[in-house]
C-alpha atoms as a PDB file:
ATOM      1  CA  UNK A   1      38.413  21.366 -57.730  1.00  0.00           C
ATOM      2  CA  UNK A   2      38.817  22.496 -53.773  1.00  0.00           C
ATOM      3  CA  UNK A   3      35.455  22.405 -53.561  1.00  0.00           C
ATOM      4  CA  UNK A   4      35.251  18.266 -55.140  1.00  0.00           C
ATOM      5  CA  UNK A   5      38.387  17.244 -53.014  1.00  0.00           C
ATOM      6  CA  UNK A   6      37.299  18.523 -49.547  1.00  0.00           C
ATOM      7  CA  UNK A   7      33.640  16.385 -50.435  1.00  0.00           C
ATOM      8  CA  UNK A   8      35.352  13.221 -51.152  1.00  0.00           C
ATOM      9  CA  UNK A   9      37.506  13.899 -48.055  1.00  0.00           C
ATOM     10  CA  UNK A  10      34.846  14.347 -45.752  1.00  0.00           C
ATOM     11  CA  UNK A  11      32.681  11.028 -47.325  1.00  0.00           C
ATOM     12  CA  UNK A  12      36.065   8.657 -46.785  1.00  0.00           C
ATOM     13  CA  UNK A  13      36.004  10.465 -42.991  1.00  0.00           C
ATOM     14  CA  UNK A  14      32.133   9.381 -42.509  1.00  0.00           C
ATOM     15  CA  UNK A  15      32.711   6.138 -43.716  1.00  0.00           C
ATOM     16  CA  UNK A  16      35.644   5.224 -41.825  1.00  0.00           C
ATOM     17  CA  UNK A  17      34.395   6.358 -38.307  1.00  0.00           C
ATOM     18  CA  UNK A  18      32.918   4.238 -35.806  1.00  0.00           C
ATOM     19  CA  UNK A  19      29.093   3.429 -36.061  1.00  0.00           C
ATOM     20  CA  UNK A  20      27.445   5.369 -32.965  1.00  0.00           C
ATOM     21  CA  UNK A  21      25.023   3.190 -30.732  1.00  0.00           C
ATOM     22  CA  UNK A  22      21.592   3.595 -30.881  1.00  0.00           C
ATOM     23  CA  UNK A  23      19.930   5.459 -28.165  1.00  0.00           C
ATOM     24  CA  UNK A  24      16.460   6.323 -26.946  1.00  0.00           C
ATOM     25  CA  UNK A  25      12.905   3.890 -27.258  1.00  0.00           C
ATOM     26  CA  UNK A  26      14.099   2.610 -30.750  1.00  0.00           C
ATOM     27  CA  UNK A  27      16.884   0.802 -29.548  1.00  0.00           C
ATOM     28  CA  UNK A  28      16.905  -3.071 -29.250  1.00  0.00           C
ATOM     29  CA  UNK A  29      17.862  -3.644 -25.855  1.00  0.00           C
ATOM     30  CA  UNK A  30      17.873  -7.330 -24.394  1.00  0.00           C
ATOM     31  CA  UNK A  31      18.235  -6.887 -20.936  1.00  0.00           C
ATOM     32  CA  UNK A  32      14.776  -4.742 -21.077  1.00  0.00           C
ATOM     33  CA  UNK A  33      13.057  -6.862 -24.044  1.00  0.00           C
ATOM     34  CA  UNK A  34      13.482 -10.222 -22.790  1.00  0.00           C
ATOM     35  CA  UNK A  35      11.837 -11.245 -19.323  1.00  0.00           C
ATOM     36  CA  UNK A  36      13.790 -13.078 -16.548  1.00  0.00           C
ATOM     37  CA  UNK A  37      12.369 -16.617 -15.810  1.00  0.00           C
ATOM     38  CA  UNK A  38      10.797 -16.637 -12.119  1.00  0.00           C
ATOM     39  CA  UNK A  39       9.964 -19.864 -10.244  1.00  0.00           C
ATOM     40  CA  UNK A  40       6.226 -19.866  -8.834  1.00  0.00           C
ATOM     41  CA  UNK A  41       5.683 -22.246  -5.707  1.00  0.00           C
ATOM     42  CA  UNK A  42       3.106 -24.546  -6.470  1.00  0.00           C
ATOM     43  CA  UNK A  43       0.217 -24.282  -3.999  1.00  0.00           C
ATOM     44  CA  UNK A  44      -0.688 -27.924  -2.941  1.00  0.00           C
ATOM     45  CA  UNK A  45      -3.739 -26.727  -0.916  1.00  0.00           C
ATOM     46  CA  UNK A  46      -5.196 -25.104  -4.083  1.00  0.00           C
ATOM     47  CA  UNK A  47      -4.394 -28.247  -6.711  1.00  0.00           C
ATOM     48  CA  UNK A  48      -6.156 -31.173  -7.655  1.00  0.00           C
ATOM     49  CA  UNK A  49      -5.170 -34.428  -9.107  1.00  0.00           C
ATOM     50  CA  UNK A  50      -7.634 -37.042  -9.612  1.00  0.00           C
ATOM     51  CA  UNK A  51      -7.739 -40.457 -11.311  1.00  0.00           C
ATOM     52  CA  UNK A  52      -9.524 -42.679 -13.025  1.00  0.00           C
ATOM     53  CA  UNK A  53      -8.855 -46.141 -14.242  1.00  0.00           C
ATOM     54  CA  UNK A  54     -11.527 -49.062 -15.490  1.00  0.00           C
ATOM     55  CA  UNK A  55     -12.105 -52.351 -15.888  1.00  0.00           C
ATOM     56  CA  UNK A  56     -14.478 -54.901 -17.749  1.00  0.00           C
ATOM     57  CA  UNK A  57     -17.621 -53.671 -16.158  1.00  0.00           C
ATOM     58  CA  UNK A  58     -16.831 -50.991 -14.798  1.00  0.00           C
ATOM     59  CA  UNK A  59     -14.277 -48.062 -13.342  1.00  0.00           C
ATOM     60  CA  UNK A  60     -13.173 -46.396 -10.410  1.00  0.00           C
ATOM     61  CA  UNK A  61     -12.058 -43.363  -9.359  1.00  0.00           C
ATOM     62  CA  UNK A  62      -9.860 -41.268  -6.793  1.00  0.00           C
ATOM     63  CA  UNK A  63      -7.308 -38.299  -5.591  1.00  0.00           C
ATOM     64  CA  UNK A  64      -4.268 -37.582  -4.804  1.00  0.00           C
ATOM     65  CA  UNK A  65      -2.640 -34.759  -3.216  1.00  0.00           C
ATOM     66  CA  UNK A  66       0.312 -33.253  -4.587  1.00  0.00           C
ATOM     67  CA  UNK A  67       3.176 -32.401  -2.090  1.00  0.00           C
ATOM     68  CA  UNK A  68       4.879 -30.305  -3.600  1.00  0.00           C
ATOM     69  CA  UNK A  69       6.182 -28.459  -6.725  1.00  0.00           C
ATOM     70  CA  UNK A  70       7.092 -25.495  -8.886  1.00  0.00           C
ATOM     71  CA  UNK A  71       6.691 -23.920 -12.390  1.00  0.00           C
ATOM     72  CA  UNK A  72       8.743 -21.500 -13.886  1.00  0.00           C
ATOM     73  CA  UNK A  73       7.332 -18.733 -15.692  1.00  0.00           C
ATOM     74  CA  UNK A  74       8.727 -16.174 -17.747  1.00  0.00           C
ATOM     75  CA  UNK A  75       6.577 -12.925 -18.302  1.00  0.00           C
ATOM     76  CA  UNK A  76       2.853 -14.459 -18.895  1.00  0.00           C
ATOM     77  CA  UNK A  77       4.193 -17.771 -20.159  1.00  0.00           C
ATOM     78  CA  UNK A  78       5.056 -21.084 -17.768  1.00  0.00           C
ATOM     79  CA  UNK A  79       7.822 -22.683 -19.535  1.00  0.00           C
ATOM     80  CA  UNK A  80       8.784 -25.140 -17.089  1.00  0.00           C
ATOM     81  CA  UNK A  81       7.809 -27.166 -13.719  1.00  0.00           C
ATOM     82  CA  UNK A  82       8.253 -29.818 -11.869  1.00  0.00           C
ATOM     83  CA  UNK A  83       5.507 -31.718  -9.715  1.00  0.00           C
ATOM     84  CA  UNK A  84       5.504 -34.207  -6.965  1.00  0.00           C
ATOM     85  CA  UNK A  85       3.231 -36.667  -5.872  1.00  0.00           C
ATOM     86  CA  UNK A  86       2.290 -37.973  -2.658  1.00  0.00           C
ATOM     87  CA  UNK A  87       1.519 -41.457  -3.389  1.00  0.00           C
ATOM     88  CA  UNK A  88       0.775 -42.389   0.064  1.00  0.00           C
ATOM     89  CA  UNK A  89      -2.028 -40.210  -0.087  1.00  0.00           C
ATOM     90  CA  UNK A  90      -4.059 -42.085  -2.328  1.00  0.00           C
ATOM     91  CA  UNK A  91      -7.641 -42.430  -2.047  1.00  0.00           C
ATOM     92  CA  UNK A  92     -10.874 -44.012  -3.541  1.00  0.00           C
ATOM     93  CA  UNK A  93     -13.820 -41.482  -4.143  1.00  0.00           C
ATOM     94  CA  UNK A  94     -16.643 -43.803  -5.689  1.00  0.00           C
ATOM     95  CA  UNK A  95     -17.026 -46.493  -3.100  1.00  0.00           C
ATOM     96  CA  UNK A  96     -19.352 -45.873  -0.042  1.00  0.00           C
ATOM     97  CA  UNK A  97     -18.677 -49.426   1.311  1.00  0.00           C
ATOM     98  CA  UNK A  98     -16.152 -48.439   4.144  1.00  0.00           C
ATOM     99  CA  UNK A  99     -14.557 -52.518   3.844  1.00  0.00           C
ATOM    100  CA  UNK A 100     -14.660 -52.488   0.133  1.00  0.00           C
ATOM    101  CA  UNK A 101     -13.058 -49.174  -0.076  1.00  0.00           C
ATOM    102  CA  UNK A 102     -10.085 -49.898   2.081  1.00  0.00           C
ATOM    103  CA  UNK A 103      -9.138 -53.266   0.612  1.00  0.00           C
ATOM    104  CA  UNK A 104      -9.198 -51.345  -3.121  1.00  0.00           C
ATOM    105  CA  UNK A 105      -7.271 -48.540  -1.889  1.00  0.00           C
ATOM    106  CA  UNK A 106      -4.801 -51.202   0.124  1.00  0.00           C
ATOM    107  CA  UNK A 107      -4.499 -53.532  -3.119  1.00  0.00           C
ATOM    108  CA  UNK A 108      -3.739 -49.897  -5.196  1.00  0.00           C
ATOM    109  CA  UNK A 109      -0.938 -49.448  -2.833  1.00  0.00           C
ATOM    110  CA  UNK A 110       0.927 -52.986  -2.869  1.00  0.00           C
ATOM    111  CA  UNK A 111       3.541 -53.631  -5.179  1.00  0.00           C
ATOM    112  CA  UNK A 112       0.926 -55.291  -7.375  1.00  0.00           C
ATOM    113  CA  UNK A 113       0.258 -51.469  -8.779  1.00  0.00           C
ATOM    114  CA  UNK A 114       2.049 -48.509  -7.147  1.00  0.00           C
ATOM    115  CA  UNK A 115       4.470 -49.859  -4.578  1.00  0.00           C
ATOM    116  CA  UNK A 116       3.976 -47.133  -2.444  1.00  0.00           C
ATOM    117  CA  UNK A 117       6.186 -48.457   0.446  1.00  0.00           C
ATOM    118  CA  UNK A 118       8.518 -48.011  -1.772  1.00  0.00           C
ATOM    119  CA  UNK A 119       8.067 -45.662  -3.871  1.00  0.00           C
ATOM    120  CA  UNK A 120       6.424 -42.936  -2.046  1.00  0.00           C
ATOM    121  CA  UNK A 121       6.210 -40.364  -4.661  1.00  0.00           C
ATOM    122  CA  UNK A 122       5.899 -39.853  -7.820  1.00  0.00           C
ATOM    123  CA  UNK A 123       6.793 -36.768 -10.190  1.00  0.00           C
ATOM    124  CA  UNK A 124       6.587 -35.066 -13.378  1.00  0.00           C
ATOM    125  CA  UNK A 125       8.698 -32.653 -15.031  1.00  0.00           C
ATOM    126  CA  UNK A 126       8.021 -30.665 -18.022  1.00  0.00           C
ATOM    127  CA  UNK A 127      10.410 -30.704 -20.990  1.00  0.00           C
ATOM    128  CA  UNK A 128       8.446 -28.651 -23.431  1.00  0.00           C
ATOM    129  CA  UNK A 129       5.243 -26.304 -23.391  1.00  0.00           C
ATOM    130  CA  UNK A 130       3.884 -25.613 -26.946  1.00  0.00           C
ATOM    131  CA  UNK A 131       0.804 -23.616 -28.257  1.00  0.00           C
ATOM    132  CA  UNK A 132      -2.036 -25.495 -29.268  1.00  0.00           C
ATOM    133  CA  UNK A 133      -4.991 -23.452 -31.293  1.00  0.00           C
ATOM    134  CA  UNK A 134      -8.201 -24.746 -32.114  1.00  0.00           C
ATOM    135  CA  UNK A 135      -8.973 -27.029 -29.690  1.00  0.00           C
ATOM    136  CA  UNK A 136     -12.996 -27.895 -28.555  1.00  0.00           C
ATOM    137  CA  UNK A 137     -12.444 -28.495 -24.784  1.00  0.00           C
ATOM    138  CA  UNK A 138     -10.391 -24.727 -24.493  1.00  0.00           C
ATOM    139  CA  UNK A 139      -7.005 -26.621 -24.365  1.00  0.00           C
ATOM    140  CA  UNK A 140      -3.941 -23.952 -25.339  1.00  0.00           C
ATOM    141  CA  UNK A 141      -0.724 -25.844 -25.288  1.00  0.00           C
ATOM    142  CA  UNK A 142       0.629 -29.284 -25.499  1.00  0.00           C
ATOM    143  CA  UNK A 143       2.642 -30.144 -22.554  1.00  0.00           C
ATOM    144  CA  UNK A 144       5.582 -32.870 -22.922  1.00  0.00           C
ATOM    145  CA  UNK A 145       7.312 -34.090 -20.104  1.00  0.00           C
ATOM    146  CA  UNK A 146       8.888 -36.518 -17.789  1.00  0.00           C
ATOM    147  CA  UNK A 147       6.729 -39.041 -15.932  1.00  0.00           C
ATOM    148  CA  UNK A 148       8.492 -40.803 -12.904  1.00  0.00           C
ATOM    149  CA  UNK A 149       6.200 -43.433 -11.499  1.00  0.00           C
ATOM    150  CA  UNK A 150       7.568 -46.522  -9.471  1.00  0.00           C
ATOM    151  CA  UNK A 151      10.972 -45.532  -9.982  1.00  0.00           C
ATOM    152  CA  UNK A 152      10.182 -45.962 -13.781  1.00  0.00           C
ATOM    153  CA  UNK A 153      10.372 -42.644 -16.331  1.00  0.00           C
ATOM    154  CA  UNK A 154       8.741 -42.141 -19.553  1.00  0.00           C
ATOM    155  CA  UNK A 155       8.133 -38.914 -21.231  1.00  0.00           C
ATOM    156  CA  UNK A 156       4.511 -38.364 -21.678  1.00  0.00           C
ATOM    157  CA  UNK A 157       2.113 -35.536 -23.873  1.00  0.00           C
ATOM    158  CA  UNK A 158      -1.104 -34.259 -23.237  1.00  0.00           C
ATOM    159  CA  UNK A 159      -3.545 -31.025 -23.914  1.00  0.00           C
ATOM    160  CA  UNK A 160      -3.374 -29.122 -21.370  1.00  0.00           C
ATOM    161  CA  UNK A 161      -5.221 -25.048 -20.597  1.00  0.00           C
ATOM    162  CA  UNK A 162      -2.563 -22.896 -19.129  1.00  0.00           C
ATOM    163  CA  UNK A 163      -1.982 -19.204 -18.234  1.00  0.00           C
ATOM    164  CA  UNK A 164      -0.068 -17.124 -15.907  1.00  0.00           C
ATOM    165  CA  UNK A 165      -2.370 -13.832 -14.610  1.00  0.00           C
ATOM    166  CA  UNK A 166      -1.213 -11.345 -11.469  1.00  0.00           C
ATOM    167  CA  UNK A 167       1.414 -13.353  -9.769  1.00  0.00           C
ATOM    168  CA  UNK A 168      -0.990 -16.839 -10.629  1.00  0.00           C
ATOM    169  CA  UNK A 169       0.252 -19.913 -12.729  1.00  0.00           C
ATOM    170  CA  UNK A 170      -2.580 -21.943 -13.193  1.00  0.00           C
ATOM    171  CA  UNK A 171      -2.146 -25.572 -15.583  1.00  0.00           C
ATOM    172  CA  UNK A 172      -5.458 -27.151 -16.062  1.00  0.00           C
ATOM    173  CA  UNK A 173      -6.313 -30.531 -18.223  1.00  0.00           C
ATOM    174  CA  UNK A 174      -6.116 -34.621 -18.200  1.00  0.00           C
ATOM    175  CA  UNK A 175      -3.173 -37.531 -19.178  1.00  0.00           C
ATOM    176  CA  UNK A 176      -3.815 -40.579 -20.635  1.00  0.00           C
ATOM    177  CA  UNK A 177      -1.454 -42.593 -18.893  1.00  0.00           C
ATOM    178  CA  UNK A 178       0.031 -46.450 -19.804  1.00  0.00           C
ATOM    179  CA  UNK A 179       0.486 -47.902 -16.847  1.00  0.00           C
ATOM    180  CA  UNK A 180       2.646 -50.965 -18.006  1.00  0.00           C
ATOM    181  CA  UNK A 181       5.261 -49.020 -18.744  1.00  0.00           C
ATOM    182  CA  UNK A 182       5.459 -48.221 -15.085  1.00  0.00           C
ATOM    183  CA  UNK A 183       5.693 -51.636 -13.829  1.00  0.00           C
ATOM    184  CA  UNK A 184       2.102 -51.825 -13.216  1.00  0.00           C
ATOM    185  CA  UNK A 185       1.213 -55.125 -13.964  1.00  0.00           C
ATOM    186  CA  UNK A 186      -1.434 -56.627 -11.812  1.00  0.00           C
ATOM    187  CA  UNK A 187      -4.815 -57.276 -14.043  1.00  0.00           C
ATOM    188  CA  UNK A 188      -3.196 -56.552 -17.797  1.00  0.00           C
ATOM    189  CA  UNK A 189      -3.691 -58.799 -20.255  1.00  0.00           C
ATOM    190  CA  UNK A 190      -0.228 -58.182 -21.754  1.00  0.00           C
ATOM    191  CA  UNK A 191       1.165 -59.845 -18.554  1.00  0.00           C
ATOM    192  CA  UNK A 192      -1.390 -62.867 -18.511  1.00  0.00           C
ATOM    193  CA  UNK A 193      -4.953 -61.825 -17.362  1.00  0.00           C
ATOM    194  CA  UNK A 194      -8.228 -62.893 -18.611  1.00  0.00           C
ATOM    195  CA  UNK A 195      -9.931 -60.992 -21.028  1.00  0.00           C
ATOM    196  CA  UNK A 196     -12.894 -61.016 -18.815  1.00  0.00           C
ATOM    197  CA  UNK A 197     -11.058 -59.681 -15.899  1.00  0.00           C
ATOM    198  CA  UNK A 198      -8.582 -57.223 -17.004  1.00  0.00           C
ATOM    199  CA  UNK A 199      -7.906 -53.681 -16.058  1.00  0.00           C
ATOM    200  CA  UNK A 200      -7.323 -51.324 -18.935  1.00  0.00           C
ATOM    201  CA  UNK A 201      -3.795 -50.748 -19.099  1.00  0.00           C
ATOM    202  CA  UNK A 202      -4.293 -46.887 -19.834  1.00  0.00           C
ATOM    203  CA  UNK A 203      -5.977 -44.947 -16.824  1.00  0.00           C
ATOM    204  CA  UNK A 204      -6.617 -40.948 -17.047  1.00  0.00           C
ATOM    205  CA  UNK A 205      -5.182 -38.053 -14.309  1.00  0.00           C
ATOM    206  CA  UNK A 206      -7.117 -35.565 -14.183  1.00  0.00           C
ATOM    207  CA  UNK A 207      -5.636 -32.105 -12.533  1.00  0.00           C
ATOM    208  CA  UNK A 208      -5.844 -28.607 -12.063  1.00  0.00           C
ATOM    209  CA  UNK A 209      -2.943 -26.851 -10.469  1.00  0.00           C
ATOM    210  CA  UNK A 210      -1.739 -23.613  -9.302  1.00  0.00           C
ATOM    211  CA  UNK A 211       1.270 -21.877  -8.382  1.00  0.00           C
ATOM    212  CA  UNK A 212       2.324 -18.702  -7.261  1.00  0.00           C
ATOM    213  CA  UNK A 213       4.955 -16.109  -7.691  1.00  0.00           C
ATOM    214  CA  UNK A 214       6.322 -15.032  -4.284  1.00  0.00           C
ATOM    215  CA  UNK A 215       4.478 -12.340  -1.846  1.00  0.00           C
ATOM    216  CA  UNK A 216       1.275 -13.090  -3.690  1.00  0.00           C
ATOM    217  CA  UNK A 217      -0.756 -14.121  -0.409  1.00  0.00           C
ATOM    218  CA  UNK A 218      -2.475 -17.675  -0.274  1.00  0.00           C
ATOM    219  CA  UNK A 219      -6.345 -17.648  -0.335  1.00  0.00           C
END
C-alpha cells in the first residue's frame, strides 16, 4: 500500500511541474531557422531593359537604362524590389538613319506617348514573387507588381527566371505591357486611329537585372 501511494504521488508531482524547454540541435528555434530579409542594391551598370513595340508593317525597338533600384532577398529567395526608370534615357536601336532616328525617339518622348518632361521616370514595384514549374523558356516564378508609368499605376504579371547566388540577385525575363492604360494614346485605335495606321496597344520590355548584397565588389 506504501509502495502504491508514494507511485501515484510521484505521477501527480510529474504531471503538475513545469514542461522543461527543449535544448540542443532538435529544438525549433526561430531566430536561427528563419533568415533576415537583406536589401541588394541594384547594379544599373550591369542591367538591361529593352523594348519593343509594333505597328501595321512593322516594329521597332530600343533601351533604357535603369537608374536605380533594389530587391530584397531573404536567404536564396528575392521577395521584393523596387525599380526605377530613367525615361529620359530612351533610345532607338533599329534605325541607322541618324534624322529618322531622332524624330522617332523625340515623338516617343512628347506627351503623345511617355511625357518624359514630365514624367521623368518610371518604376515598378513587386507585390508578389511566386514559383512557377514547368515552364519551356526556363521561367521559375511569376512576378506581380506595381507598374507606375506617366504618373499612371497598374499592377502587372509576367514569367520571369530569378535566383539569388553568392551575394548576386539576378531577375531575368519579358512584360507584355498595355500601354493605354498608361495614358498612351497616340496611334491606338481605341482612341480613334486607322486600322491601317495603328500602333499595337501592347508593347513588350524585355530585361535582365542584377543586384547585389553589400561588400560584394562590382565587376
Amino acid at each position: 500500500m506504501k509502495n502504491i501511494l508514494f507511485l501515484v504521488l510521484l505521477a501527480a508531482t510529474m504531471l503538475s511541474a513545469p514542461a522543461q524547454a527543449a535544448t540542443g540541435p532538435t529544438a525549433h528555434n526561430p531566430a536561427t531557422t528563419t533568415a533576415a530579409v537583406e536589401t541588394y542594391k541594384v547594379q544599373p551598370q550591369l542591367s538591361t531593359l529593352g523594348w519593343t513595340g509594333k505597328k501595321v508593317g512593322g516594329q521597332h525597338t530600343g533601351t533604357i537604362n535603369l537608374q536605380d533600384g533594389s530587391m530584397q532577398v531573404k536567404g536564396s529567395q528575392i521577395v521584393g524590389g523596387t525599380f526605377v526608370a530613367d525615361m529620359a534615357s530612351l533610345k532607338n536601336t533599329d534605325l541607322t538613319d541618324a534624322d529618322y532616328n531622332a524624330k522617332l525617339v523625340g515623338h516617343l518622348k512628347s506627351d503623345d506617348f511617355f511625357g518624359v518632361e514630365k514624367n521623368p521616370t518610371a518604376t515598378f514595384v513587386i507585390t508578389s514573387i511566386k514559383p512557377l514549374k514547368g515552364n519551356a523558356n526556363g521561367n521559375n516564378a511569376t512576378i506581380t507588381g506595381n507598374l507606375t508609368i506617366k504618373g499612371k499605376t497598374n499592377p502587372v504579371s509576367f514569367p520571369a527566371k530569378v535566383g539569388v547566388k553568392n551575394g548576386v540577385a539576378a531577375a531575368t525575363g519579358t512584360a507584355s505591357i498595355d500601354r493605354s492604360k498608361y495614358d498612351v494614346k497616340y496611334g491606338s485605335t481605341l482612341f480613334g486611329a486607322a486600322a491601317d495606321k495603328a500602333i499595337d496597344d501592347m508593347f513588350l520590355l524585355s530585361f535582365n537585372v542584377i543586384a547585389k548584397a553589400n561588400g560584394v565588389a562590382v565587376r
